[in-house]
Protein backbone atom coordinates (compact mmCIF):
# COMPACT_ATOMS: atom_id res chain seq x y z
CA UNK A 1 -78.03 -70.06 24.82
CA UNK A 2 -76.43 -72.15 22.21
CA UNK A 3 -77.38 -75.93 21.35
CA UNK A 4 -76.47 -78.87 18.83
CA UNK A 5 -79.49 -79.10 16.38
CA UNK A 6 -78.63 -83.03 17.21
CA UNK A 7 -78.84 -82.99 20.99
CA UNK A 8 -81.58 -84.36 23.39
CA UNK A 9 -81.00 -81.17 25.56
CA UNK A 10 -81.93 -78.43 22.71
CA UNK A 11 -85.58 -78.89 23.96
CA UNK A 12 -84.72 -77.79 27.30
CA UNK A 13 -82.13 -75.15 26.32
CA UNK A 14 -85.42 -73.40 24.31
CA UNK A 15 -87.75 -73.97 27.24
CA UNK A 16 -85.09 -72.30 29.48
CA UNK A 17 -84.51 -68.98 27.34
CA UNK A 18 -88.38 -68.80 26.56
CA UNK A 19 -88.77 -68.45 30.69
CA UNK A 20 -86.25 -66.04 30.40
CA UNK A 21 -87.57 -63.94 27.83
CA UNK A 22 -91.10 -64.15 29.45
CA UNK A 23 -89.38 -63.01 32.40
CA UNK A 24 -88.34 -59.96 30.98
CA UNK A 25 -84.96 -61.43 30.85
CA UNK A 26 -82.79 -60.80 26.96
CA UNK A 27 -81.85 -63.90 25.71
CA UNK A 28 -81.23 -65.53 22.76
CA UNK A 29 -81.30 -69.35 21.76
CA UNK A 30 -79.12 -70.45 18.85
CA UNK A 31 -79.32 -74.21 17.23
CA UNK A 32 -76.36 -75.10 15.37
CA UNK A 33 -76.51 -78.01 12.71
CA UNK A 34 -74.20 -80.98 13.22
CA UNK A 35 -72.04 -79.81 15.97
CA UNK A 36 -72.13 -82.30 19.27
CA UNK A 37 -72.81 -81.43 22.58
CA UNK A 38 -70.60 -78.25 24.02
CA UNK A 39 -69.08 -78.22 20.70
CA UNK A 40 -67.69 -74.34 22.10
CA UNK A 41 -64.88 -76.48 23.83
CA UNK A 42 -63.79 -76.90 20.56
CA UNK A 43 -62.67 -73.53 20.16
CA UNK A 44 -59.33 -73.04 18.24
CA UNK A 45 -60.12 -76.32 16.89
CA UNK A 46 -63.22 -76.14 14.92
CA UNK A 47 -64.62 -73.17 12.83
CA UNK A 48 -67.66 -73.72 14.23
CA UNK A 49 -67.08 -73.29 18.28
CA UNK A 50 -64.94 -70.21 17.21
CA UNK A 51 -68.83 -69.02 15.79
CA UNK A 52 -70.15 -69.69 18.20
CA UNK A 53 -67.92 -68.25 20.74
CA UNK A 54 -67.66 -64.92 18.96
CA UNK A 55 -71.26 -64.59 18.73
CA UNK A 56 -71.60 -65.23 22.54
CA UNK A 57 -69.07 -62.87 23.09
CA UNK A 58 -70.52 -60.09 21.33
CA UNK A 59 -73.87 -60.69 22.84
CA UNK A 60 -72.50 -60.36 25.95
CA UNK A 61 -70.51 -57.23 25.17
CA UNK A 62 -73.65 -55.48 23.90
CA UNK A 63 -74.90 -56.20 27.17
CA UNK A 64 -72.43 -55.71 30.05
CA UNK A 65 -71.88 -52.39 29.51
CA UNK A 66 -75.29 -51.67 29.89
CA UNK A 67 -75.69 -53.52 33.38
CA UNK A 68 -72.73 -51.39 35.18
CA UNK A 69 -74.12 -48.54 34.14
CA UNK A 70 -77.43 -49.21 35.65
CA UNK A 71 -75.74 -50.59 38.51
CA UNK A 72 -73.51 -47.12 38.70
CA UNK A 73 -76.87 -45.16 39.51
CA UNK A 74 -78.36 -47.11 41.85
């Protein structure tokens, strides 16, 4: 989960991957400085969202995989 380091929702965003994570859940919470609110729309516009999006990306890469496969088996 990604969130402005400005935004009134980062609280929440950190409170939701926490629950996550407690619920045995992999997750990851990312604050980026001065950036506004869904600043990933931004993508092909500002370095930042392309970040951002790449790191999302890759999290989820490292994780699909992993999912059909235990999905395969069952």
């Amino acid at each position: 989960m990604q969130a402005s380091r400005d935004e009134i929702l980062a609280d929440d965003a950190r409170r939701i991957v926490a629950r996550l994570v407690a619920g045995g859940a992999e997750a990851r919470f990312e604050l980026e400085p001065g950036v506004p609110h869904v600043w990933q729309f931004w993508q092909g516009y500002l370095p930042e969202a392309d970040a951002a999006m790449d790191r999302a990306a890759a999290f989820l890469r490292r994780l699909l995989p992993r999912a059909g496969a235990d999905q395969a088996g069952a």
